[in-house]
C-alpha atoms as a PDB file:
ATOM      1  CA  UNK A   1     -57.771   8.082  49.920  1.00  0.00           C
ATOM      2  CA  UNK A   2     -61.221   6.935  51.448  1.00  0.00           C
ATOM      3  CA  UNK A   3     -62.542   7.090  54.741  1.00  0.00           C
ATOM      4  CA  UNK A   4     -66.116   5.391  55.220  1.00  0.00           C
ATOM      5  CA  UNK A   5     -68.019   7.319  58.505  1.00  0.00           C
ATOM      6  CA  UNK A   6     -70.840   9.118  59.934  1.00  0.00           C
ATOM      7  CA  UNK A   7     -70.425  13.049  60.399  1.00  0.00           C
ATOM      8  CA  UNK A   8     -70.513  13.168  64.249  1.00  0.00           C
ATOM      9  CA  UNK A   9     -69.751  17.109  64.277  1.00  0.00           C
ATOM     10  CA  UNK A  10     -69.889  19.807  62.283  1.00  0.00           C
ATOM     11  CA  UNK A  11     -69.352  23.739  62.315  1.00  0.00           C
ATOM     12  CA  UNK A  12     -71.591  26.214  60.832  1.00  0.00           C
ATOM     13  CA  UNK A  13     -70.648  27.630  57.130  1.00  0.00           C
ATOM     14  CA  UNK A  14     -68.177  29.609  56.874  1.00  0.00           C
ATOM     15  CA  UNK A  15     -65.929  31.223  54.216  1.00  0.00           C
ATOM     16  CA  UNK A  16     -62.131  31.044  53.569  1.00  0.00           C
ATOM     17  CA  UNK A  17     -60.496  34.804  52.416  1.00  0.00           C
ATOM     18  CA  UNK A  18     -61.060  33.646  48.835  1.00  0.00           C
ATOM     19  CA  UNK A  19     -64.412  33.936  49.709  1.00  0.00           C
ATOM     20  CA  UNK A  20     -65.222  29.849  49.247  1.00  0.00           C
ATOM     21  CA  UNK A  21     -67.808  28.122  51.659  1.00  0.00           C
ATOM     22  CA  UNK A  22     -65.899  25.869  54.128  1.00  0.00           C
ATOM     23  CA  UNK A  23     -67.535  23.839  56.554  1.00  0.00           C
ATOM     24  CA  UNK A  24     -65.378  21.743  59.441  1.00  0.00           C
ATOM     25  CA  UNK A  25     -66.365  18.036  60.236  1.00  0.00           C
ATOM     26  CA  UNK A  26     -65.115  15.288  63.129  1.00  0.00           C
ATOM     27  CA  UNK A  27     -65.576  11.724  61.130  1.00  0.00           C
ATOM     28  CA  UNK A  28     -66.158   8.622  63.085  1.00  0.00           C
ATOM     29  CA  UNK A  29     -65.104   5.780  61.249  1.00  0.00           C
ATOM     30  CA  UNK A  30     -65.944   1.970  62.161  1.00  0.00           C
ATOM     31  CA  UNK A  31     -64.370  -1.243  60.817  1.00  0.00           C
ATOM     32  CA  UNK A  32     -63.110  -4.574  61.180  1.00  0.00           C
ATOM     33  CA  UNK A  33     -60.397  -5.579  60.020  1.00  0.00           C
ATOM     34  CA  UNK A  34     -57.651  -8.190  59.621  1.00  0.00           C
ATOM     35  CA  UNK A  35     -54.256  -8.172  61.139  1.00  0.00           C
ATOM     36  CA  UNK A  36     -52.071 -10.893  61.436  1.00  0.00           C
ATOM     37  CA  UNK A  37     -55.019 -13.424  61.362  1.00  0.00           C
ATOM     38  CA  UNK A  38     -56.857 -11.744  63.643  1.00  0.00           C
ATOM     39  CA  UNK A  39     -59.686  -9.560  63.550  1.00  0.00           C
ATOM     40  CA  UNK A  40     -59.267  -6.618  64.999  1.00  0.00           C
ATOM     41  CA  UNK A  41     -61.876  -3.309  65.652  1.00  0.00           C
ATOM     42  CA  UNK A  42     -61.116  -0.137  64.553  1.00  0.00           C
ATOM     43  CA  UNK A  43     -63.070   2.835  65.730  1.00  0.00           C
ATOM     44  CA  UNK A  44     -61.229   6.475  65.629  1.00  0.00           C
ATOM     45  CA  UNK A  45     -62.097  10.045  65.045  1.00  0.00           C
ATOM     46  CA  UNK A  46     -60.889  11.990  61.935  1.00  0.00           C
ATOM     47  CA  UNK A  47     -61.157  15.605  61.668  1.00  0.00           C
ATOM     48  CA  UNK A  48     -61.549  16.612  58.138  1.00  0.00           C
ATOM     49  CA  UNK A  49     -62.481  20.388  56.068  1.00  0.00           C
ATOM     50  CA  UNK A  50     -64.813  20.724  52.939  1.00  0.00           C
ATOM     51  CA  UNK A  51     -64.421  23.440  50.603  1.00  0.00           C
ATOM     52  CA  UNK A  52     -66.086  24.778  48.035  1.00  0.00           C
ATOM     53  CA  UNK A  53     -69.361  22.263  46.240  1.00  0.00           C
ATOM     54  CA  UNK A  54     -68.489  19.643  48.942  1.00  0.00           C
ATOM     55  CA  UNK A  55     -69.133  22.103  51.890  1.00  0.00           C
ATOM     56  CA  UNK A  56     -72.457  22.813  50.807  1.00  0.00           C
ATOM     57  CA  UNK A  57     -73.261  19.357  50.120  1.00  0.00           C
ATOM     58  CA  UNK A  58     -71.830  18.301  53.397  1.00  0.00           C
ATOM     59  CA  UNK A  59     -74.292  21.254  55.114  1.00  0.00           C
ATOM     60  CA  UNK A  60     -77.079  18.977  53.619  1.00  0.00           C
ATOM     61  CA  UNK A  61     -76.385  15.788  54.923  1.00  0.00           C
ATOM     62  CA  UNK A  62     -77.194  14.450  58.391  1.00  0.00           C
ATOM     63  CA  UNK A  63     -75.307  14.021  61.080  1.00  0.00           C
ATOM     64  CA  UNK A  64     -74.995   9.993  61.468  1.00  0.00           C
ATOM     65  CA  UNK A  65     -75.468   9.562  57.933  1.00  0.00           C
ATOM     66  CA  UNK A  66     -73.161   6.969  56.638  1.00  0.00           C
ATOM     67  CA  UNK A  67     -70.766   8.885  53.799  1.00  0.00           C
ATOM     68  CA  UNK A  68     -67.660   7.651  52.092  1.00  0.00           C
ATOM     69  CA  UNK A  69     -65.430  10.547  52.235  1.00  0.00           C
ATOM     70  CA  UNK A  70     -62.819  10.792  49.467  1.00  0.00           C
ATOM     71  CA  UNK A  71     -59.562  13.760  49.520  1.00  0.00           C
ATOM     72  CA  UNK A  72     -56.618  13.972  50.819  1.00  0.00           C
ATOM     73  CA  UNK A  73     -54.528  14.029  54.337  1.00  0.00           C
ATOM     74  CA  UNK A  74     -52.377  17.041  54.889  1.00  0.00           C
ATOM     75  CA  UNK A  75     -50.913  18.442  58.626  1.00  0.00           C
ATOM     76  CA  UNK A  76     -53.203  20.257  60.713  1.00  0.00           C
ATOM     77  CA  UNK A  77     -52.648  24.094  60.924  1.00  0.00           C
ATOM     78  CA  UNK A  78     -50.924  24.142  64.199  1.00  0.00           C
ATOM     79  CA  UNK A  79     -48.444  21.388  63.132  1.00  0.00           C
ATOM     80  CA  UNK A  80     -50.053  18.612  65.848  1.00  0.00           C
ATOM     81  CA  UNK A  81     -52.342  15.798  63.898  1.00  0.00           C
ATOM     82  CA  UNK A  82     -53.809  15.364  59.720  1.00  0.00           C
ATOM     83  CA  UNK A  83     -56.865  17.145  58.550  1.00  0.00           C
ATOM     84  CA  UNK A  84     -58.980  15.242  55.988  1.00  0.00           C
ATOM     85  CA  UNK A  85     -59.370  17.641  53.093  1.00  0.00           C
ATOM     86  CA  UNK A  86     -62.981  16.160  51.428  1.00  0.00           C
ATOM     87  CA  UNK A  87     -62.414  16.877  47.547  1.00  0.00           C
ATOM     88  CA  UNK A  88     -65.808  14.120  47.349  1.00  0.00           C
ATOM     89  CA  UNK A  89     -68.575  12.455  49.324  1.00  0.00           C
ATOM     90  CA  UNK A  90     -70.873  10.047  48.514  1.00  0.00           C
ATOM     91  CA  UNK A  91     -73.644   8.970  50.818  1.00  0.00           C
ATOM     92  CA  UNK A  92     -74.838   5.263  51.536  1.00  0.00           C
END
C-alpha cells in the first residue's frame, strides 16, 4: 500500500534486539476524495515504524516534508489500532 503525508513526529533512533536501526513516525495524510459524487476531505493520523535503510533515511528527512510512504499495515503491539510498517519512501 501507499500513504502520501508529511512526517509530523518522530522518535529518536533506536535499535530492535537484532540490533537494526528503527525509528517511530505519526503520518499526517491529506486528500480529497470522491464518494458517492461528492467530494469529501480526508485528513487522519497514521502511526507507522521504519526499519533497517528506511529508518536512517527517514532520520534524514524533515519533518513536513511531503513523502509517499510505501509497506505494509499490520496490528499495533498492544492489539488496539495498525502500524504502518515503511519497507520504502520517496520524497516529493
Amino acid at each position: 500500500m501507499s500513504l502520501s503525508g508529511v512526517i509530523k513526529e518522530r522518535s529518536a533512533l533506536r535499535y530492535t534486539p537484532a540490533g537494526l536501526p528503527a525509528v517511530d513516525l505519526v503520518i499526517e495524510h491529506q486528500s480529497v476524495v470522491q464518494q458517492e459524487g461528492v467530494p469529501r476531505k480526508v485528513t487522519m493520523d497514521c502511526r507507522a515504524v521504519c526499519i533497517g535503510t528506511v529508518a536512517v533515511g527517514a532520520q534524514r528527512l524533515a519533518l513536513d516534508e511531503s513523502v509517499v510512504f510505501h509497506g505494509f499495515l499490520a496490528p499495533a503491539r498492544n492489539g488496539r489500532g495498525h502500524v504502518l510498517h515503511v519497507t520504502d519512501l520517496q520524497p516529493t
